[in-house]
N, C-alpha and C. Protein backbone atom coordinates (compact mmCIF):
# COMPACT_ATOMS: atom_id res chain seq x y z
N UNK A 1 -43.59 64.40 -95.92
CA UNK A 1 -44.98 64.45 -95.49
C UNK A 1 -45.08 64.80 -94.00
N UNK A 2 -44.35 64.34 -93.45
CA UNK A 2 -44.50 64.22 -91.50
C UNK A 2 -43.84 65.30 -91.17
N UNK A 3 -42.78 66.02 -92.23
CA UNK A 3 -42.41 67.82 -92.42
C UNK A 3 -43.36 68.63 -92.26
N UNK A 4 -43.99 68.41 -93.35
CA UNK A 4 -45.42 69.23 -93.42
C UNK A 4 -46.90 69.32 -93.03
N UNK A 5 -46.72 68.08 -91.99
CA UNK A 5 -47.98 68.40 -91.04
C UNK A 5 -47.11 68.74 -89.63
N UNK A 6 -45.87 69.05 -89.67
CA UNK A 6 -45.37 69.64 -88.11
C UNK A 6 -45.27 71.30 -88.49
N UNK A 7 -45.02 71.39 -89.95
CA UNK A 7 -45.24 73.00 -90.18
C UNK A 7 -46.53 73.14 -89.94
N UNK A 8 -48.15 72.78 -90.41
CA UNK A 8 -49.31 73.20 -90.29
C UNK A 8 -49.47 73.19 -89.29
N UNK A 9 -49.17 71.92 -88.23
CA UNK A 9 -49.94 72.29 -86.66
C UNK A 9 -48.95 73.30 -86.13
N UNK A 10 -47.10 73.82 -86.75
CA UNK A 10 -46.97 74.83 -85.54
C UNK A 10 -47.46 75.96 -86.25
N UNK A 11 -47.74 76.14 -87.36
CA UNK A 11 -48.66 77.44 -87.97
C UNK A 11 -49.82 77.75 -87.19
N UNK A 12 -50.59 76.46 -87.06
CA UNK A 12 -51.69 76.93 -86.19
C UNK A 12 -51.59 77.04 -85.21
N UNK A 13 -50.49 76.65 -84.56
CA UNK A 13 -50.56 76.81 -83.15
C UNK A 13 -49.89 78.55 -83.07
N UNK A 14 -49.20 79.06 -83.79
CA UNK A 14 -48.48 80.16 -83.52
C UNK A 14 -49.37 81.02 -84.10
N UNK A 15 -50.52 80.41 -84.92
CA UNK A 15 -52.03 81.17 -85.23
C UNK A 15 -52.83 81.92 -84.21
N UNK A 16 -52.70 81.50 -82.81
CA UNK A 16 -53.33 81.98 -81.85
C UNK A 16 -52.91 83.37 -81.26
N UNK A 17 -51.91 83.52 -81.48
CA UNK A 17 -51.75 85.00 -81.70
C UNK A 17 -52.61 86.18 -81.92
N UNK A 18 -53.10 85.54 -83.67
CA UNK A 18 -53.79 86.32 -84.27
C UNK A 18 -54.85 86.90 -83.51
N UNK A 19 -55.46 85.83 -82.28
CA UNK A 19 -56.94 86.84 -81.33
C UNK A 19 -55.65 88.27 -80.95
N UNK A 20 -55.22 88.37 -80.42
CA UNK A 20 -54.26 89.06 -79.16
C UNK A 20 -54.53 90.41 -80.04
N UNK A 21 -54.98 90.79 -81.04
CA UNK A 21 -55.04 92.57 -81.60
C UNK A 21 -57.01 92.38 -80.97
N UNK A 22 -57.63 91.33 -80.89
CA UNK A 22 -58.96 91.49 -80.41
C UNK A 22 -59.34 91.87 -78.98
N UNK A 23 -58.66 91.41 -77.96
CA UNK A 23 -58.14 91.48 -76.87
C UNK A 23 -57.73 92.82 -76.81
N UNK A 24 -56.77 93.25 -77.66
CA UNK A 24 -56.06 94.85 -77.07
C UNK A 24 -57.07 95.94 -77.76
N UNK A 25 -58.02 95.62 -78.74
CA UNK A 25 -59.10 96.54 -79.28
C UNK A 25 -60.73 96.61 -77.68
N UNK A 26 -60.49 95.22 -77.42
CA UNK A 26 -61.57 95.27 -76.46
C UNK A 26 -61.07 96.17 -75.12
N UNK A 27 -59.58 95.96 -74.86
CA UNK A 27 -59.27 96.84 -73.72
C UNK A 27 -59.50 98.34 -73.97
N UNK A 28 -59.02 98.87 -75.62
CA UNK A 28 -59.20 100.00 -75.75
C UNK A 28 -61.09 100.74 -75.43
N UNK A 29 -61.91 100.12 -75.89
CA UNK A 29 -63.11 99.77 -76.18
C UNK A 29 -63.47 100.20 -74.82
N UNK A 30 -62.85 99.88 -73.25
CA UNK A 30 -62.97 100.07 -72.25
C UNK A 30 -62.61 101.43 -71.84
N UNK A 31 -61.55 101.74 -72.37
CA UNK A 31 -61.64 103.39 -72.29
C UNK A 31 -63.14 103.86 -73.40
N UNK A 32 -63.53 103.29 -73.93
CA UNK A 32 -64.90 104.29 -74.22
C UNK A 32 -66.08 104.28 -73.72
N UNK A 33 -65.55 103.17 -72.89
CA UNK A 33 -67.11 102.96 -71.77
C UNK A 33 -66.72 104.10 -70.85
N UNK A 34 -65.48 104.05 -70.28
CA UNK A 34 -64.83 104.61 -68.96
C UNK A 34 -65.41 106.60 -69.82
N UNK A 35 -64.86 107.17 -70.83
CA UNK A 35 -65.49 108.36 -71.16
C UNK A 35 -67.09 108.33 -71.43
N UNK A 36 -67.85 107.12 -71.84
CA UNK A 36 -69.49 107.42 -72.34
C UNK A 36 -69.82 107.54 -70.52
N UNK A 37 -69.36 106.79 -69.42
CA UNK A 37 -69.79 106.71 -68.16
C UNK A 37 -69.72 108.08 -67.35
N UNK A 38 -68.39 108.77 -68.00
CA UNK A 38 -68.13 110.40 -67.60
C UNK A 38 -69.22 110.97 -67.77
N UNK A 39 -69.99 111.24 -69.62
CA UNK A 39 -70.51 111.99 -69.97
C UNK A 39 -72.19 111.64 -69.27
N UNK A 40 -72.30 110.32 -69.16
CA UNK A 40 -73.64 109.48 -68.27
C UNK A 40 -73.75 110.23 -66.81
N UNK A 41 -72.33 109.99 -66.46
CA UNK A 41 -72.53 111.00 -64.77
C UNK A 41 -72.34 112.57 -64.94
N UNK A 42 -72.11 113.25 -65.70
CA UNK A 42 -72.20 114.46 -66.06
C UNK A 42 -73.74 115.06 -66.26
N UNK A 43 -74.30 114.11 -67.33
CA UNK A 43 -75.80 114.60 -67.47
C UNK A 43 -76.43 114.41 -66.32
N UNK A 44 -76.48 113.75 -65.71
CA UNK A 44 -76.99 113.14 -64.25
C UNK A 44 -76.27 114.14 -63.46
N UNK A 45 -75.49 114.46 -62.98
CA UNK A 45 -75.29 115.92 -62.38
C UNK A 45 -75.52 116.99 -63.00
N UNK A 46 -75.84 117.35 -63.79
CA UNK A 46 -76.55 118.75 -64.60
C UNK A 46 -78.03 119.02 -64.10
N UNK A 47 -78.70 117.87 -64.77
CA UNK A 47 -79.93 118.01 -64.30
C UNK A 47 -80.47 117.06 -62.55
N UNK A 48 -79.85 116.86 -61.98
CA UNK A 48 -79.96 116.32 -60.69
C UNK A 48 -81.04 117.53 -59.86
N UNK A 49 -81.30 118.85 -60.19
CA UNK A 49 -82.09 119.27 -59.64
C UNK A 49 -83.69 119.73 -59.97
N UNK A 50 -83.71 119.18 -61.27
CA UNK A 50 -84.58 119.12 -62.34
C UNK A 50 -85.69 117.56 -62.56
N UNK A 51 -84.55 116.82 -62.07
CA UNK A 51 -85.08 115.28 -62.82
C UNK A 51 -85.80 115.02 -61.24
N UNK A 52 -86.56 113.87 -61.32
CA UNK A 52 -86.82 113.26 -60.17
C UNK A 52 -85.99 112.26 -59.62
N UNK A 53 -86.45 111.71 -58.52
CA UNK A 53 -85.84 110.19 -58.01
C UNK A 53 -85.45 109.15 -58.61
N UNK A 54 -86.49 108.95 -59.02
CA UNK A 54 -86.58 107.66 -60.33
C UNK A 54 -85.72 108.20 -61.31
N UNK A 55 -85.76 109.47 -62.30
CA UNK A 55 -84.43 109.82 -63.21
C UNK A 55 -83.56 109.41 -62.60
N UNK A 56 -83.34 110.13 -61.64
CA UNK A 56 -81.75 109.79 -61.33
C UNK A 56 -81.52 108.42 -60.59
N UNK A 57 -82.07 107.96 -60.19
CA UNK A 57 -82.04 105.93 -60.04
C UNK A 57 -81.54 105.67 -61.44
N UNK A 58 -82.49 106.13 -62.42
CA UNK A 58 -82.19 105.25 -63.80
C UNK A 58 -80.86 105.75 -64.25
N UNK A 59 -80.71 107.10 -63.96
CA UNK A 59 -78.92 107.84 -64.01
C UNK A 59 -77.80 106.57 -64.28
N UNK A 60 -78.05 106.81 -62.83
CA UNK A 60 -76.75 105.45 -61.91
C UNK A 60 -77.19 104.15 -62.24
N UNK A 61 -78.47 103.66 -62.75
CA UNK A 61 -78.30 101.88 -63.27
C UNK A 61 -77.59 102.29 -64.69
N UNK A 62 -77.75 103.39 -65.05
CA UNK A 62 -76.55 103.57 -66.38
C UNK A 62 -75.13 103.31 -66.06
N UNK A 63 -74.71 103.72 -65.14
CA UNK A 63 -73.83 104.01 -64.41
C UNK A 63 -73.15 102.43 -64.26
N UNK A 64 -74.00 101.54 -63.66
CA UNK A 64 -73.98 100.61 -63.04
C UNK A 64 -73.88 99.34 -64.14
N UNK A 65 -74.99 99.84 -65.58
CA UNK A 65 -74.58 98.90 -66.57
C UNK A 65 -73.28 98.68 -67.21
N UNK A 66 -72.66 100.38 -67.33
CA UNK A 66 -71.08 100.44 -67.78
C UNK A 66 -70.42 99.70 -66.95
N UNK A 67 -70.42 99.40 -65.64
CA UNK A 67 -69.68 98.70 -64.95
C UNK A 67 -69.58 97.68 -65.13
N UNK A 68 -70.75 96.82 -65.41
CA UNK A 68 -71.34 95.82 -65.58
C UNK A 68 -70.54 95.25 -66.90
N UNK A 69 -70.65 96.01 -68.20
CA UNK A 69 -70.29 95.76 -69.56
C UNK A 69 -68.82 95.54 -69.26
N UNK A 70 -68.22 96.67 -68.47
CA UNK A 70 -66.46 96.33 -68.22
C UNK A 70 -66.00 95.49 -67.99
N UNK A 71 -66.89 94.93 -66.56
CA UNK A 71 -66.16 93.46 -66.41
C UNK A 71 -66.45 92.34 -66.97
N UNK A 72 -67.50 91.90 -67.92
CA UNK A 72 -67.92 90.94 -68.71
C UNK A 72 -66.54 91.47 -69.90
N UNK A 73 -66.49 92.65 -70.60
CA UNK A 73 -65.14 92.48 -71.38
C UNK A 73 -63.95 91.95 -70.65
N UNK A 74 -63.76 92.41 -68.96
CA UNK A 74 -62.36 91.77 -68.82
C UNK A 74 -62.56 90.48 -68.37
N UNK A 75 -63.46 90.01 -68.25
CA UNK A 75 -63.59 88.09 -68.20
C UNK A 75 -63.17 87.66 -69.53
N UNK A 76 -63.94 88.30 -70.63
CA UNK A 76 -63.59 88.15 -72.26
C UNK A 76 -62.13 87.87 -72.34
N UNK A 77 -61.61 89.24 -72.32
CA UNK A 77 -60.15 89.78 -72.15
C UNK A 77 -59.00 88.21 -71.62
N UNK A 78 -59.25 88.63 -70.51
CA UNK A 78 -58.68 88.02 -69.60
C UNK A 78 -58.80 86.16 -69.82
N UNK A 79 -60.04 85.94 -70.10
CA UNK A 79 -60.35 83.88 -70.20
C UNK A 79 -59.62 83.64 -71.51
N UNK A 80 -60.08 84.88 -72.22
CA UNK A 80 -59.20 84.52 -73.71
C UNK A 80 -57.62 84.28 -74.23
N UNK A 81 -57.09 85.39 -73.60
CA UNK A 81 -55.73 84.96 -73.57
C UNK A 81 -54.91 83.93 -72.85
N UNK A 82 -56.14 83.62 -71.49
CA UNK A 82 -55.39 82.68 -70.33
C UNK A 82 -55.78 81.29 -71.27
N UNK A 83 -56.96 81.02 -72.01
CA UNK A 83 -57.30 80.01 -72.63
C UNK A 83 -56.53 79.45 -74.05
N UNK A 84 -56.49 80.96 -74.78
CA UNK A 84 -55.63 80.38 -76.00
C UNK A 84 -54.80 80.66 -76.45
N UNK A 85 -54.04 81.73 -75.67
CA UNK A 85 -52.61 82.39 -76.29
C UNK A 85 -51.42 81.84 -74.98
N UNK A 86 -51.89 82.40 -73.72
CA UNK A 86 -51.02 81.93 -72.97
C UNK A 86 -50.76 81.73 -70.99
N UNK A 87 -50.59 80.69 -70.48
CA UNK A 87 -51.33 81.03 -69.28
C UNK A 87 -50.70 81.84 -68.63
N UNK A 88 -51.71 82.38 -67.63
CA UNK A 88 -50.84 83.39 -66.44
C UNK A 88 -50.53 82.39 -65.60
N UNK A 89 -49.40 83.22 -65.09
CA UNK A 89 -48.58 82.52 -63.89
C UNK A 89 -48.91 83.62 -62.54
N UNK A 90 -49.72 83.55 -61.66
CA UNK A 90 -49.53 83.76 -60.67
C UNK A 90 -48.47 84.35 -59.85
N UNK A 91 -47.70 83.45 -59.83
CA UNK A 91 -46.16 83.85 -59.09
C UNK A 91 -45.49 84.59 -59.91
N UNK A 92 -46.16 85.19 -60.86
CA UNK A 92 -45.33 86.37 -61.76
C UNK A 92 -45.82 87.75 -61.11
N UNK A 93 -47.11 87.30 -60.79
CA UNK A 93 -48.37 88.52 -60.40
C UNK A 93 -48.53 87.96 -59.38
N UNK A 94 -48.14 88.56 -57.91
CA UNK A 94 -48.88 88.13 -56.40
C UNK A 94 -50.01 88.71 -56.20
N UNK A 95 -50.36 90.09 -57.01
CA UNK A 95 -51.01 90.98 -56.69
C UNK A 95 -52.26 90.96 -57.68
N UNK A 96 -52.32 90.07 -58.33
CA UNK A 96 -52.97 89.89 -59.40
C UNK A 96 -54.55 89.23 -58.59
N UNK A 97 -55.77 89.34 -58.89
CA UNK A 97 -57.00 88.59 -58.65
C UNK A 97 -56.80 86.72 -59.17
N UNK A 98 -57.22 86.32 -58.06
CA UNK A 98 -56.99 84.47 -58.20
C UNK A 98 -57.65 83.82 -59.54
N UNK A 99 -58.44 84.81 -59.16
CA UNK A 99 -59.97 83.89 -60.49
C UNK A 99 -59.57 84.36 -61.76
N UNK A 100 -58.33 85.26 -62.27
CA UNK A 100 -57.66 85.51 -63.46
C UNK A 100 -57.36 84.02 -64.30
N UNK A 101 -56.33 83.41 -63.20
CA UNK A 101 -55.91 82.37 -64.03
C UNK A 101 -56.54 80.81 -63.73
N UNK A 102 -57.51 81.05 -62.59
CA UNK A 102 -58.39 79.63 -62.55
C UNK A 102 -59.62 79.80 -63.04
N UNK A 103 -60.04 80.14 -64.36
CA UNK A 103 -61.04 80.01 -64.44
C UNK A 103 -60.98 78.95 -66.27
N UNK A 104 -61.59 77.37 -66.19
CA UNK A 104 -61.55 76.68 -67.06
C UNK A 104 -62.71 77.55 -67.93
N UNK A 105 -62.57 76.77 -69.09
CA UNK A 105 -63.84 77.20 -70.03
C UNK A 105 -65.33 77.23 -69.22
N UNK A 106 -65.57 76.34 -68.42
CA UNK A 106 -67.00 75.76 -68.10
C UNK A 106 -67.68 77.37 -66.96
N UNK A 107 -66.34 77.70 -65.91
CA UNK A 107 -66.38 78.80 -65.57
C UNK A 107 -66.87 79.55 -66.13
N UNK A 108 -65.93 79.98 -66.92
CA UNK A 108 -66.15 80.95 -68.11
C UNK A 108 -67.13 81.23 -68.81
N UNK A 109 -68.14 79.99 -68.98
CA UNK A 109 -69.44 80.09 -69.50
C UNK A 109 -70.29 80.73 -68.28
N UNK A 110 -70.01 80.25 -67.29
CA UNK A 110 -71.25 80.77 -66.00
C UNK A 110 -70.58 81.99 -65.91
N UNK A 111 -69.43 82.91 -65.80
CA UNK A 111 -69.07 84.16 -65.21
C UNK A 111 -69.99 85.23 -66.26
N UNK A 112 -69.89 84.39 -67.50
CA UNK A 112 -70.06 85.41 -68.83
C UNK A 112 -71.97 85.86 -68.61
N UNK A 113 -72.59 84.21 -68.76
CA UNK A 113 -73.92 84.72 -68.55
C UNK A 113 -74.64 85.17 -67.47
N UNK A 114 -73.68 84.87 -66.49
CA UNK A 114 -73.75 85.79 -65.01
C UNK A 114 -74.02 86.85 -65.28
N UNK A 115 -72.59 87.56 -65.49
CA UNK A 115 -72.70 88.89 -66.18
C UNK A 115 -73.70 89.39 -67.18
N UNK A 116 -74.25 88.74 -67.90
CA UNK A 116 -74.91 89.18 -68.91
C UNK A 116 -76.33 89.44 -68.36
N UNK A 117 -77.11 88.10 -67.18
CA UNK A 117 -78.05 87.90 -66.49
C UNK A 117 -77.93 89.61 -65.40
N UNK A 118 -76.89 89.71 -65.03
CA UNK A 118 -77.20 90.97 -64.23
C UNK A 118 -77.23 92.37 -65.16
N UNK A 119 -76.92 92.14 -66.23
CA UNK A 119 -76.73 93.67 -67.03
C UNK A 119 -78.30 93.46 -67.67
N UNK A 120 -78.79 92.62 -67.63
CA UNK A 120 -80.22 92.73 -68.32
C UNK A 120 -81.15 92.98 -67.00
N UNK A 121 -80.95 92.39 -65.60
CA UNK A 121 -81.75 92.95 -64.41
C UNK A 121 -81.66 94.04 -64.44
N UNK A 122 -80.22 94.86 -64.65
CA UNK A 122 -80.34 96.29 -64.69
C UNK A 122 -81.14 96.58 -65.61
N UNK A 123 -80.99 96.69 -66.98
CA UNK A 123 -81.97 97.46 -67.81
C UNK A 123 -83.51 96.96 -67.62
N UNK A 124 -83.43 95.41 -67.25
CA UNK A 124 -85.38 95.82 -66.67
C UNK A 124 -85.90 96.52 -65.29
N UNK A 125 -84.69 96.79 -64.49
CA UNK A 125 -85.07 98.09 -63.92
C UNK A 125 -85.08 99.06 -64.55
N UNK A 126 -84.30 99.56 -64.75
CA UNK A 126 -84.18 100.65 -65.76
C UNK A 126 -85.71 100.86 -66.37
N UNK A 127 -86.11 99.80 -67.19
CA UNK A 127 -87.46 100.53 -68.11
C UNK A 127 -88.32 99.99 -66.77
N UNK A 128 -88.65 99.41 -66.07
CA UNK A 128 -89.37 99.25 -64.85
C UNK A 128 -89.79 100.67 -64.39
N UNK A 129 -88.60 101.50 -63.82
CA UNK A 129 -88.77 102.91 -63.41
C UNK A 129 -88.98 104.03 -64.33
N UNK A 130 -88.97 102.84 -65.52
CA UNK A 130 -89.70 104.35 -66.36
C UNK A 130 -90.69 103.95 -67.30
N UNK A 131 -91.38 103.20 -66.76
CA UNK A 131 -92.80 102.24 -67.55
C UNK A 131 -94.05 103.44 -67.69
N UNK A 132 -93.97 104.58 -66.93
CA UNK A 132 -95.19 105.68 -67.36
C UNK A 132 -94.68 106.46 -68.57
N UNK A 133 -93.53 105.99 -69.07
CA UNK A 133 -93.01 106.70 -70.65
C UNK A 133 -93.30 106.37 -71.29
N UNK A 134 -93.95 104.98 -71.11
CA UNK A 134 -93.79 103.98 -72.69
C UNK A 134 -95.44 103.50 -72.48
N UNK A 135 -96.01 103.19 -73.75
CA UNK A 135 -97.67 103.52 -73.70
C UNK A 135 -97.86 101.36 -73.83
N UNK A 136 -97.19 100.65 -74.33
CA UNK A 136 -96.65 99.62 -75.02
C UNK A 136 -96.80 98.63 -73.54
N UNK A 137 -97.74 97.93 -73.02
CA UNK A 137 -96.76 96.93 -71.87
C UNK A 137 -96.35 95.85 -72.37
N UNK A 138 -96.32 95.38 -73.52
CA UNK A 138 -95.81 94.50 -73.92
C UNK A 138 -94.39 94.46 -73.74
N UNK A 139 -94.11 95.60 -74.02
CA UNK A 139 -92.55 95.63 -74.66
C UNK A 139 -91.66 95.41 -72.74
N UNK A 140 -92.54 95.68 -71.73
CA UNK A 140 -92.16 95.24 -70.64
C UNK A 140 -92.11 93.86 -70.53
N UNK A 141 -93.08 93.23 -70.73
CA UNK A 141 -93.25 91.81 -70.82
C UNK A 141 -92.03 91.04 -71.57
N UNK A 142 -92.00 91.63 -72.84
CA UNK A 142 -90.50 90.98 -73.56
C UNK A 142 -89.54 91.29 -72.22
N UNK A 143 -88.83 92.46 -72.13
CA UNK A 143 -88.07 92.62 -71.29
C UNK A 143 -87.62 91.97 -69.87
N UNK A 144 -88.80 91.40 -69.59
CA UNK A 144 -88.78 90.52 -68.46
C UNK A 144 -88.78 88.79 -68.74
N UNK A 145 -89.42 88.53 -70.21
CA UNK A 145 -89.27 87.62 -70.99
C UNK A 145 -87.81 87.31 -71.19
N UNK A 146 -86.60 88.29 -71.78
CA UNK A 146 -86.00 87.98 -72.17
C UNK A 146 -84.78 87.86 -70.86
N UNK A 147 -85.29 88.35 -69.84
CA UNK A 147 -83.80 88.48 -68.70
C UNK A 147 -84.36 86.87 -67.97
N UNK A 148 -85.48 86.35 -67.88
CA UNK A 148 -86.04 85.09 -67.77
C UNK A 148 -85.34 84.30 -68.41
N UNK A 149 -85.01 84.42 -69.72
CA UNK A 149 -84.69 83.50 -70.71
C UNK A 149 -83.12 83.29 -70.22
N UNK A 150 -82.30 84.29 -70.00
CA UNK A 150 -81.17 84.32 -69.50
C UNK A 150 -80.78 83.42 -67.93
N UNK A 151 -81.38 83.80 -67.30
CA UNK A 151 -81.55 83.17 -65.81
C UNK A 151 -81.94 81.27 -65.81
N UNK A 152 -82.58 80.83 -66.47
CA UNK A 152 -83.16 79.64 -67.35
C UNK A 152 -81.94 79.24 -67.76
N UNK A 153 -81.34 80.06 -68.56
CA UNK A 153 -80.14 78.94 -69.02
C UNK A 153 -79.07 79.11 -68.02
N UNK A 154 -78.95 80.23 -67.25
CA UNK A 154 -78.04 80.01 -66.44
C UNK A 154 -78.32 78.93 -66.07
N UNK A 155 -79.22 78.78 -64.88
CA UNK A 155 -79.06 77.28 -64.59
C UNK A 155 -79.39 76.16 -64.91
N UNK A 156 -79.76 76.22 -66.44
CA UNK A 156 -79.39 74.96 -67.17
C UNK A 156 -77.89 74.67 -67.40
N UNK A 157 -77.11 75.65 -67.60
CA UNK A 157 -75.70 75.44 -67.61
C UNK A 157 -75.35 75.29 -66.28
N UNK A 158 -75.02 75.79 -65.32
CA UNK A 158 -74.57 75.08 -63.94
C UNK A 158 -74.95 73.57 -63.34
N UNK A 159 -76.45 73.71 -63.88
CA UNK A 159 -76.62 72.34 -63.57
C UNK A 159 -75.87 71.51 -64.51
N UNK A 160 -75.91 71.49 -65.73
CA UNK A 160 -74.77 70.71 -67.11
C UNK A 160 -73.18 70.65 -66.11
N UNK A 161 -72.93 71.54 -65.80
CA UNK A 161 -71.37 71.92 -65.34
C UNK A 161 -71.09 70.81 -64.17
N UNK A 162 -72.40 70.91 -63.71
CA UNK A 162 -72.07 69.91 -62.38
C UNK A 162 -72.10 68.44 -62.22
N UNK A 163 -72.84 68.23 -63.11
CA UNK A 163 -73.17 67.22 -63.83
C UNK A 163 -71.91 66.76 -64.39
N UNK A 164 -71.50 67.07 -65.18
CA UNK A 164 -70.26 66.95 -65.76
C UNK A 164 -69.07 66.84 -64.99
N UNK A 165 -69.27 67.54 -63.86
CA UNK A 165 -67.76 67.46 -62.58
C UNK A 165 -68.16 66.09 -62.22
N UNK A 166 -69.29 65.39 -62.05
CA UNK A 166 -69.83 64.55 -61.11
C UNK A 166 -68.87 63.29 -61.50
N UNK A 167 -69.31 63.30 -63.13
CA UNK A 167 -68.80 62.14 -63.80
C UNK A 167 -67.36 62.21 -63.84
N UNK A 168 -66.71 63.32 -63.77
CA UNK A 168 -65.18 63.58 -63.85
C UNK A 168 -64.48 62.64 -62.40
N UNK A 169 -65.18 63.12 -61.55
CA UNK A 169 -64.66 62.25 -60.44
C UNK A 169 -65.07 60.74 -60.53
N UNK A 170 -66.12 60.29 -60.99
CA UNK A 170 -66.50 58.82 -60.91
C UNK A 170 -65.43 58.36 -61.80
């Protein structure tokens, strides 16, 4: 009996693996941001003498969301494997960014909706600068509704987080 619950927990433990093909699909996934961002700054230099100001503002917050999407995948990337497959060591990597391998789960929750809170400021700029396209102001209102909704829980979660450190030390 005490055989076969040391096989199930190291099954599951050697289960964690199984994320690590999700991880190397999301890195790939990043080369298709890195080519859709080519073809984003391509159109945006084609017509750059055609479009106005505002087009090409909204160009580059395209520009700026791909960036945006990249590094919310390599927080993904990166928290995931340091969390459940395996930690980084630092002194393996000098050259490596700090906040790779210190970032606990609780982090991890604020980096993610960080990220998420600024990729939605972008796109309500985005339709902001192009609100004489759309006949609808509602659909602005959601839009600003919903990057609200994001910002709200951000700091309902930081405040939770801190809260939670508070009691860790007491």
């Amino acid at each position: 009996m005490i055989q076969a619950y040391r096989y199930t927990e190291k099954s599951i433990f050697v289960a964690r693996w199984l994320t690590a093909p999700f991880f190397l699909v999301l890195a790939a996934g990043m080369l298709l941001l890195i080519f859709r961002s080519f073809i984003e700054f391509y159109e945006v230099l084609i017509h750059l003498r055609t479009e106005t100001g505002k087009d090409v503002i909204v160009g580059i917050l395209h520009l700026v969301d791909f960036a945006l999407i990249a590094n919310l995948v390599l927080i993904v990337i990166f928290s995931g494997y340091q969390n459940f497959i395996r930690r980084i060591d630092l002194h393996e990597h000098p050259n490596w960014p700090q906040d790779i391998s210190e970032s606990d789960f609780g982090g991890l929750k604020l980096k993610l909706l960080g990220s998420v809170v600024a990729i939605a400021a972008v796109e309500g700029l985005e339709w902001f600068l192009e609100t004489e396209k759309y006949s609808d102001p509602s659909k602005f209102a959601w839009t600003i509704g919903f990057q609200l909704t994001f910002v709200v829980s951000l700091f309902l979660l930081a405040g939770a987080e801190r809260l939670a450190a508070k009691k860790e030390k007491t």
